[in-house]
Protein backbone atom coordinates (compact mmCIF):
# COMPACT_ATOMS: atom_id res chain seq x y z
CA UNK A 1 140.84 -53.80 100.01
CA UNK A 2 142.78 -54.18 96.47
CA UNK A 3 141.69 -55.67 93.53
CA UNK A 4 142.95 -58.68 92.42
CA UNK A 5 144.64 -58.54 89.17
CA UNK A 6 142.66 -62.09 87.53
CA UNK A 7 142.53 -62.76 84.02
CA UNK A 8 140.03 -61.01 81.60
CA UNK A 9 136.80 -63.33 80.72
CA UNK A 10 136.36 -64.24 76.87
CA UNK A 11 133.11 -62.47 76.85
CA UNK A 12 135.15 -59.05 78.66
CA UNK A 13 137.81 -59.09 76.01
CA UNK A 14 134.44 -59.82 73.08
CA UNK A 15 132.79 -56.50 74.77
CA UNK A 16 136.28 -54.66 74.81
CA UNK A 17 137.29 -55.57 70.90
CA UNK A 18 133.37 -53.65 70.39
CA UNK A 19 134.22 -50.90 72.30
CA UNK A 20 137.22 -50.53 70.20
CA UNK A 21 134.88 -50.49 66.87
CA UNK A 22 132.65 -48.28 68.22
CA UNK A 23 135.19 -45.57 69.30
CA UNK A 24 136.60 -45.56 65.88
CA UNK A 25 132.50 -45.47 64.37
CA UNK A 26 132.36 -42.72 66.97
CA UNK A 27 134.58 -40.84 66.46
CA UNK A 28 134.93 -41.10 62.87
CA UNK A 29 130.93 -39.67 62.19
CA UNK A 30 131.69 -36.99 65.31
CA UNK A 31 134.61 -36.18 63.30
CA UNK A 32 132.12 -34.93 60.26
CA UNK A 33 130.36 -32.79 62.23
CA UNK A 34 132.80 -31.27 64.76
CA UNK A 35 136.40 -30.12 63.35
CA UNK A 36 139.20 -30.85 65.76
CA UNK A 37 138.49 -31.27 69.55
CA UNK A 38 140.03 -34.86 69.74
CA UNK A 39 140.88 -34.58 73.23
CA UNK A 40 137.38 -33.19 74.00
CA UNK A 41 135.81 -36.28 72.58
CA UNK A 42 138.34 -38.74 74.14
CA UNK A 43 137.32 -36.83 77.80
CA UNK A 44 133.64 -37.05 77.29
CA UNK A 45 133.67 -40.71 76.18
CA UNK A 46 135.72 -41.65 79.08
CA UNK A 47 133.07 -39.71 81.26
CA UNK A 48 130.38 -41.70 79.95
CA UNK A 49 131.27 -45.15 79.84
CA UNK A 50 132.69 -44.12 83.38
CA UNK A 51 129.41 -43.45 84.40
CA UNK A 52 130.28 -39.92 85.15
CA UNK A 53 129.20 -36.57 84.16
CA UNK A 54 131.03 -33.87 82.54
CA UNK A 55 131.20 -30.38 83.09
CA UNK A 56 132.57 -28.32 79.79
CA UNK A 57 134.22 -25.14 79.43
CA UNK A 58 134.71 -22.80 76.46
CA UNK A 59 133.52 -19.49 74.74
CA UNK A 60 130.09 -20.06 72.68
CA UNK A 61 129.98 -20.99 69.50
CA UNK A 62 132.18 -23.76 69.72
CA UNK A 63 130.04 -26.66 68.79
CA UNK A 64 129.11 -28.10 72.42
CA UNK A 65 125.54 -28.19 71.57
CA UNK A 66 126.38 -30.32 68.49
CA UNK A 67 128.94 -32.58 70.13
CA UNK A 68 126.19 -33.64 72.85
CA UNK A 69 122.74 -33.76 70.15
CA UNK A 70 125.51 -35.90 67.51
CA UNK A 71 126.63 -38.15 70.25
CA UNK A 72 123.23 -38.81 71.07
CA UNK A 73 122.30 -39.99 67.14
CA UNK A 74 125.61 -41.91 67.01
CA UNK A 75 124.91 -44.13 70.19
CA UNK A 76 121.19 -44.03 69.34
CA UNK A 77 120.09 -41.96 73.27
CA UNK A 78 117.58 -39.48 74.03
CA UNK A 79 118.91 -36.36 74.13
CA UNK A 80 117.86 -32.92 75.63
CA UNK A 81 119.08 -29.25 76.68
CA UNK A 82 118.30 -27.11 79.10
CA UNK A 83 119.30 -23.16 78.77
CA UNK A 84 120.16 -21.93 82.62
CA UNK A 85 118.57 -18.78 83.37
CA UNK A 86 118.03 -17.15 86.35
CA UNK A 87 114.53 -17.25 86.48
CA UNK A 88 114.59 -21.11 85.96
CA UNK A 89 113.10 -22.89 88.71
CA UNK A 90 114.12 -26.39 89.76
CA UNK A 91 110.53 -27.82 88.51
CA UNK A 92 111.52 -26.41 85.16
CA UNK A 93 114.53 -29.32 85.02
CA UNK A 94 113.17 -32.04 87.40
CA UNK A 95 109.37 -31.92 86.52
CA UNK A 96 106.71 -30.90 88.30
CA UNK A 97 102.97 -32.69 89.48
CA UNK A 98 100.00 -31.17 87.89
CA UNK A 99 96.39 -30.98 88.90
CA UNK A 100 94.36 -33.43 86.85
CA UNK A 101 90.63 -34.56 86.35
CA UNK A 102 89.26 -37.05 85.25
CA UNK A 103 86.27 -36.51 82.61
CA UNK A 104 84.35 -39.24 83.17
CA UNK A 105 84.38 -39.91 87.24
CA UNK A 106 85.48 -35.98 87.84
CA UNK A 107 87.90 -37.11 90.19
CA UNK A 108 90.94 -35.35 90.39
CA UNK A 109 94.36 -36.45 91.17
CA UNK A 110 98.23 -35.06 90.78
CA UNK A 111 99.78 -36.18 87.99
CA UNK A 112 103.79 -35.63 87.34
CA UNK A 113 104.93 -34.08 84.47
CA UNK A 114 108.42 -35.42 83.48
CA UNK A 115 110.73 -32.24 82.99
CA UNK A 116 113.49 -32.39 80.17
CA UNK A 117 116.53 -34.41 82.90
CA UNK A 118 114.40 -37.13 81.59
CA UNK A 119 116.68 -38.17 78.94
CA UNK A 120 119.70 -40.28 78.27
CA UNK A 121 122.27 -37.14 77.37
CA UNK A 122 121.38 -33.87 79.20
CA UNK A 123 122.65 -30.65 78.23
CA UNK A 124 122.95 -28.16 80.99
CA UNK A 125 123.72 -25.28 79.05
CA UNK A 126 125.68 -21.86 81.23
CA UNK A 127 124.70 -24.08 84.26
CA UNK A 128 126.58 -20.88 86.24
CA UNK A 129 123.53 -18.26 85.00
CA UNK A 130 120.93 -20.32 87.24
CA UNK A 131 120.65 -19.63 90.90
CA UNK A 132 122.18 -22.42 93.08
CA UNK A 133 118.22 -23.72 94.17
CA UNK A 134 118.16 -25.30 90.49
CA UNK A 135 121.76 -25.46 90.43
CA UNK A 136 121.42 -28.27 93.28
CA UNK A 137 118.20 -29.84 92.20
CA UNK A 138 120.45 -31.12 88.74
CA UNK A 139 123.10 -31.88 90.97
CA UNK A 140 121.32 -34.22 92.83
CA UNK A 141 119.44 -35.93 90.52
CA UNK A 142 122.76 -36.31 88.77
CA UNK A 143 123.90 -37.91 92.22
CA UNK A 144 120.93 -40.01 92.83
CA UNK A 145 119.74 -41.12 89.55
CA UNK A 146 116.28 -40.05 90.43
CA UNK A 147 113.43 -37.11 90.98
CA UNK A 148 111.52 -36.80 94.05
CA UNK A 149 108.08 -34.90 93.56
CA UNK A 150 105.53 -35.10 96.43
CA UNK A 151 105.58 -38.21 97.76
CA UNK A 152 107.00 -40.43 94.59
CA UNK A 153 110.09 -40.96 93.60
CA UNK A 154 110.63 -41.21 89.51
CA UNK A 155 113.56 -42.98 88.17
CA UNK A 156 115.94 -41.71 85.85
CA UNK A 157 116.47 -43.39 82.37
CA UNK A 158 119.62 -44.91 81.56
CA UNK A 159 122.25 -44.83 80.72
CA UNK A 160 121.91 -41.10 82.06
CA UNK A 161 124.75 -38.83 81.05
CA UNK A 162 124.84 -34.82 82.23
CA UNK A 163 127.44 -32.64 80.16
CA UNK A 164 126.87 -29.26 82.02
CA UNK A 165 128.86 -26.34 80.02
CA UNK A 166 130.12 -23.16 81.91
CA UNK A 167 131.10 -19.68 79.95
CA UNK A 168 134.11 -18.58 81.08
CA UNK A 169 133.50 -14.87 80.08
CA UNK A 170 130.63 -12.63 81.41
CA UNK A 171 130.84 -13.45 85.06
CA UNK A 172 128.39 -10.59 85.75
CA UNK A 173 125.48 -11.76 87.49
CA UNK A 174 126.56 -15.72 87.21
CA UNK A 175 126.27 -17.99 90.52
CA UNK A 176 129.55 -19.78 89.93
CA UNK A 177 129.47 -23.74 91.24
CA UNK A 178 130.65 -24.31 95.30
CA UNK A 179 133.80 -26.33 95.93
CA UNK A 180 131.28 -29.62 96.87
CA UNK A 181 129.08 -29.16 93.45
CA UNK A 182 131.59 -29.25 91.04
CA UNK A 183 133.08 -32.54 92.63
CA UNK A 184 130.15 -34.24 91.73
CA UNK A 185 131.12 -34.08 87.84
CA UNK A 186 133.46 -37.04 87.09
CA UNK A 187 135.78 -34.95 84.66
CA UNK A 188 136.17 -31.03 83.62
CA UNK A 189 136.76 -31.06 79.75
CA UNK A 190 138.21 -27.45 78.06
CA UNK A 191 136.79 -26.66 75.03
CA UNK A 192 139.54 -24.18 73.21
CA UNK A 193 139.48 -22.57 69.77
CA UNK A 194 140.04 -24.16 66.62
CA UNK A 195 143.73 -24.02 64.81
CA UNK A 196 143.27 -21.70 61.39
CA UNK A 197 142.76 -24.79 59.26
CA UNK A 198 140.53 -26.19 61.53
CA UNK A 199 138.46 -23.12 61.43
CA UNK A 200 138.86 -22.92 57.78
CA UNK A 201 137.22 -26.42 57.16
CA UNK A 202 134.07 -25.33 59.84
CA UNK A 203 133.87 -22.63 57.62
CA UNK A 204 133.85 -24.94 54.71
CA UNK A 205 131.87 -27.63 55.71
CA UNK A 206 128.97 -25.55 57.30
CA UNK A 207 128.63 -22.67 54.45
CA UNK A 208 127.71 -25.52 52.29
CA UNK A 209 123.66 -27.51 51.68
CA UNK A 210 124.93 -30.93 52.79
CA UNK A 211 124.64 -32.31 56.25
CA UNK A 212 126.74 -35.13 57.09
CA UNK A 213 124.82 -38.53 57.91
CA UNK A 214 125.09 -39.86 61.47
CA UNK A 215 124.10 -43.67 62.05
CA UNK A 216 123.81 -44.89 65.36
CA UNK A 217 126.57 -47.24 66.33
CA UNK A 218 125.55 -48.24 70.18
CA UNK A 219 122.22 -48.23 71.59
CA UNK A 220 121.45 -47.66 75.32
CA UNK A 221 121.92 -51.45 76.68
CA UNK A 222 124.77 -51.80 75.09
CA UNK A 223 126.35 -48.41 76.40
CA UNK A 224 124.97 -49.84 79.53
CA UNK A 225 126.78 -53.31 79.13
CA UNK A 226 130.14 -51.07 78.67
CA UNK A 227 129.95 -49.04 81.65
CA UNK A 228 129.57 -52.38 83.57
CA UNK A 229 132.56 -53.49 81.73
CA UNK A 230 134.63 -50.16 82.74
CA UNK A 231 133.72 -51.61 86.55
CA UNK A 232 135.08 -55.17 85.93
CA UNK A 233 138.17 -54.23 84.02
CA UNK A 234 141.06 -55.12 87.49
CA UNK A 235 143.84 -52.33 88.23
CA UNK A 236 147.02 -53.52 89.48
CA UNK A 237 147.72 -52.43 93.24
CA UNK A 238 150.74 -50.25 92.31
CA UNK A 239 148.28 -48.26 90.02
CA UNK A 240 145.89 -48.10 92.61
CA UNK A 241 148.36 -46.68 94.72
CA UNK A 242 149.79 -44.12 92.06
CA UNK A 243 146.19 -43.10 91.72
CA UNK A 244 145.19 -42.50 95.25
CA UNK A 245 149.57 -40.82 96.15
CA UNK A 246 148.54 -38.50 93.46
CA UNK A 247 145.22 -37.13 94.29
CA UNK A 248 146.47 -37.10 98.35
CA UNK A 249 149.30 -34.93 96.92
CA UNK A 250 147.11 -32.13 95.96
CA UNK A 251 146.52 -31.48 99.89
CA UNK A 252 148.62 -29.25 101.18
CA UNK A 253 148.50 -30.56 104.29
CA UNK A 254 149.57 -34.05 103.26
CA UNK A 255 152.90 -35.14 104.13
CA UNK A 256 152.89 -36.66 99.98
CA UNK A 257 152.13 -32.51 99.14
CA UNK A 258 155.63 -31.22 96.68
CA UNK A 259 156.57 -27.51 97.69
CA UNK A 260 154.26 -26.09 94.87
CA UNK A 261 151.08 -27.69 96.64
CA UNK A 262 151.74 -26.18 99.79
CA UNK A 263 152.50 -22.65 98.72
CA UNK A 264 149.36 -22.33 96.27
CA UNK A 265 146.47 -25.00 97.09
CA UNK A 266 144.45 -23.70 99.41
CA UNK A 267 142.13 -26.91 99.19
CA UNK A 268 143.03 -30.27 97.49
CA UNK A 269 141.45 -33.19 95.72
CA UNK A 270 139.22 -34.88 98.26
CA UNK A 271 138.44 -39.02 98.09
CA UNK A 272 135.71 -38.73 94.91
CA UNK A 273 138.78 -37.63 93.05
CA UNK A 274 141.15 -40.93 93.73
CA UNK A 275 137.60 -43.13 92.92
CA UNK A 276 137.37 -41.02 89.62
CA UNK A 277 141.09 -41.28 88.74
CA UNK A 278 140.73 -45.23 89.06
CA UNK A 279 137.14 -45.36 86.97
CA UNK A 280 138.20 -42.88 84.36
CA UNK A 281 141.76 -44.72 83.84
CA UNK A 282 140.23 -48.04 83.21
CA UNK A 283 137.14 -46.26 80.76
CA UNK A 284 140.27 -44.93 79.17
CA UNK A 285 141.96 -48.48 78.81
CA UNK A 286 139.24 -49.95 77.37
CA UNK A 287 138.95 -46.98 74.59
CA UNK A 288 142.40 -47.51 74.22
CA UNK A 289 141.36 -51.26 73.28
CA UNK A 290 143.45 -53.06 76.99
CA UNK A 291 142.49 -54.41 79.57
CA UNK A 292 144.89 -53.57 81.27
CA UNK A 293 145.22 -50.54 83.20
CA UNK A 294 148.45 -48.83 83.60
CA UNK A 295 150.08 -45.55 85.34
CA UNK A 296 149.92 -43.92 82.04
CA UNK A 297 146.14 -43.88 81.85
CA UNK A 298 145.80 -42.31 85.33
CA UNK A 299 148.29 -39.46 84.14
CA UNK A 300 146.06 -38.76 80.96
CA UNK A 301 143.14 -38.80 82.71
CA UNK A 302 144.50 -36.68 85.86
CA UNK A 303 144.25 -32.82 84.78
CA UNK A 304 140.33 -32.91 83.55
CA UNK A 305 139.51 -35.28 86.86
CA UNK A 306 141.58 -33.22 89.18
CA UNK A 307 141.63 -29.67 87.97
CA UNK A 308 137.89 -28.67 88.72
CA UNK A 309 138.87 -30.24 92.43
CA UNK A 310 141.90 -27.66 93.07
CA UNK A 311 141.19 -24.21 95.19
CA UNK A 312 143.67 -21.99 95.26
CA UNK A 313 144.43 -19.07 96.80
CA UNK A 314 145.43 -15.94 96.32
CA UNK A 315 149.27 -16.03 95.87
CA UNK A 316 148.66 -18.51 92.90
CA UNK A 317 146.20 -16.25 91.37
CA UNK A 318 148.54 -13.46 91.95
CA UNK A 319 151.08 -14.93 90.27
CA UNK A 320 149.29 -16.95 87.77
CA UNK A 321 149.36 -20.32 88.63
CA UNK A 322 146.42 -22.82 86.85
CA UNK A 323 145.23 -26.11 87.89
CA UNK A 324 146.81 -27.77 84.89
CA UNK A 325 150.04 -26.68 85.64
CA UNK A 326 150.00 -27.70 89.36
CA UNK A 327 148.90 -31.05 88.16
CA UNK A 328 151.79 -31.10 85.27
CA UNK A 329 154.09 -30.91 88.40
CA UNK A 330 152.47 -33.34 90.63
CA UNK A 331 153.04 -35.84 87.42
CA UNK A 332 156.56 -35.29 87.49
CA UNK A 333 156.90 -34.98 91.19
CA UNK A 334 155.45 -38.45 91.36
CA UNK A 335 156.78 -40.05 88.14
């Protein structure tokens, strides 16, 4: 069924002139503590007030701790990280249920121990170093919004945001995500290396005794009120449509597939990926300070949505093919 295109409430457009304010707050303080990495920010934003999770990729030591414990102080959330090893054990993330007794009656009962996924911004960091049993126990509580220990079941708080980072040297001895986990994160984000100025002011700015100052700008119900603003915000059918042509297109099978697709995807975009294309080009409307959605929102959102979701085979490897580029030439194919 399509949505219907009806006018913006006055309390939507209200929520959406905020959400403008706060980007700028946001970004402004995140801007004082991490050098450069605009886009970075802009893709992890849209991932949250989509409701989504983000998986990020880059070398160490290029601030993704920070980014996650700063956002956390700027939108006042609860904030953890976890450090994937592969002796971690899915209790270690989830929580576990405990032997208790009671000193007075010297009854005993289980009691559960909340483990650290029991926050409002998670850091999962070298998610790829754990073996896929804890791998999948994150993965679903990311999907379900909940922990299941014996017999009850513990909700999650929210807002409830994963940003799971992956190192994309030092494969040795790493259990790299399947296909089916990775398209449960809303958006892959690359995390490159600062320009030479931008490294000269990190240099700068953390050789130095002063910290910057972060105030919080958002707190959690009002994060919460956004995301379930992102969901109201209408798309017009023909964007719907670009949306849903465009992620069919990376299915080499599909009659929609250009040349390119059909020659190097060995596996395509499945249906999560039009749903996320939709979410994350209406989050990224309303950062944008519209509410209205257009085609050019789905394009900017389409390579970190899409290029986690591409297998290919060997020929592209062999000749050097990326995601990114295969979806630069969907974008023109379809434009």
């Amino acid at each position: 069924m399509s949505e219907k295109t009806t006018a913006p409430q006055g309390r939507d457009v209200a929520m959406a002139e905020r959400l403008v304010r706060a980007r700028d707050k946001v970004r402004r303080q995140l801007s004082s503590v991490i050098v450069g990495q605009e886009a970075v920010v802009e893709e992890v934003l849209i991932a949250l007030f989509a409701r989504g999770h983000c998986l990020l990729q880059g070398v160490p030591g290029l601030a993704k701790t920070l980014l996650v414990t700063s956002l956390a102080r700027i939108l006042d959330l609860q904030s953890s990280r976890v450090q994937f090893t592969p002796d971690l054990m899915p209790s270690d993330v989830t929580g576990t249920e405990i032997l208790q007794e009671d000193p007075a009656t010297r009854r005993r009962s289980l009691s559960f121990v909340p483990g650290p996924i029991f926050a409002n911004l998670v850091l999962a960091d070298e998610i790829n170093r754990t073996p896929p049993k804890t791998q999948a126990a994150l993965l679903q509580a990311m999907q379900e919004g909940q922990v299941t220990a014996g017999a009850a079941t513990h909700e999650l708080p929210k807002p409830f945001f994963v940003m799971a980072t992956q190192n994309p040297i030092e494969q040795e001895g790493t259990y790299p995500l399947p296909e089916a986990q990775l398209d449960r994160f809303f958006l892959q984000a690359l995390m490159d290396y600062p320009s030479l100025e931008e490294e000269r002011r990190i240099v700068l700015e953390t050789t130095g005794d002063k910290a910057p100052a972060l105030e919080p700008v958002l707190g959690a119900k009002e994060v919460l009120e956004l995301q379930d603003l992102v969901r109201r915000v209408p798309v017009p059918d023909p964007v719907v449509d670009y949306a849903v042509r465009l992620a069919r297109a990376t299915r080499p099978k599909d009659p929609l597939s250009p040349e390119g697709v059909r020659e190097w995807v060995a596996w395509g975009a499945g249906p999560r990926a039009s749903q996320a294309l939709v979410v994350g080009a209406k989050a990224r409307a309303l950062l944008d300070g519209r509410l209205a959605v257009a085609r050019e929102d789905v394009a900017r959102v389409a390579a970190p949505i899409l290029r986690h979701r591409l297998v290919l085979n060997y020929q592209a490897e062999a000749e050097g093919v990326r995601a990114d580029g295969l979806v630069s030439r969907l974008l023109d194919a379809l434009a």
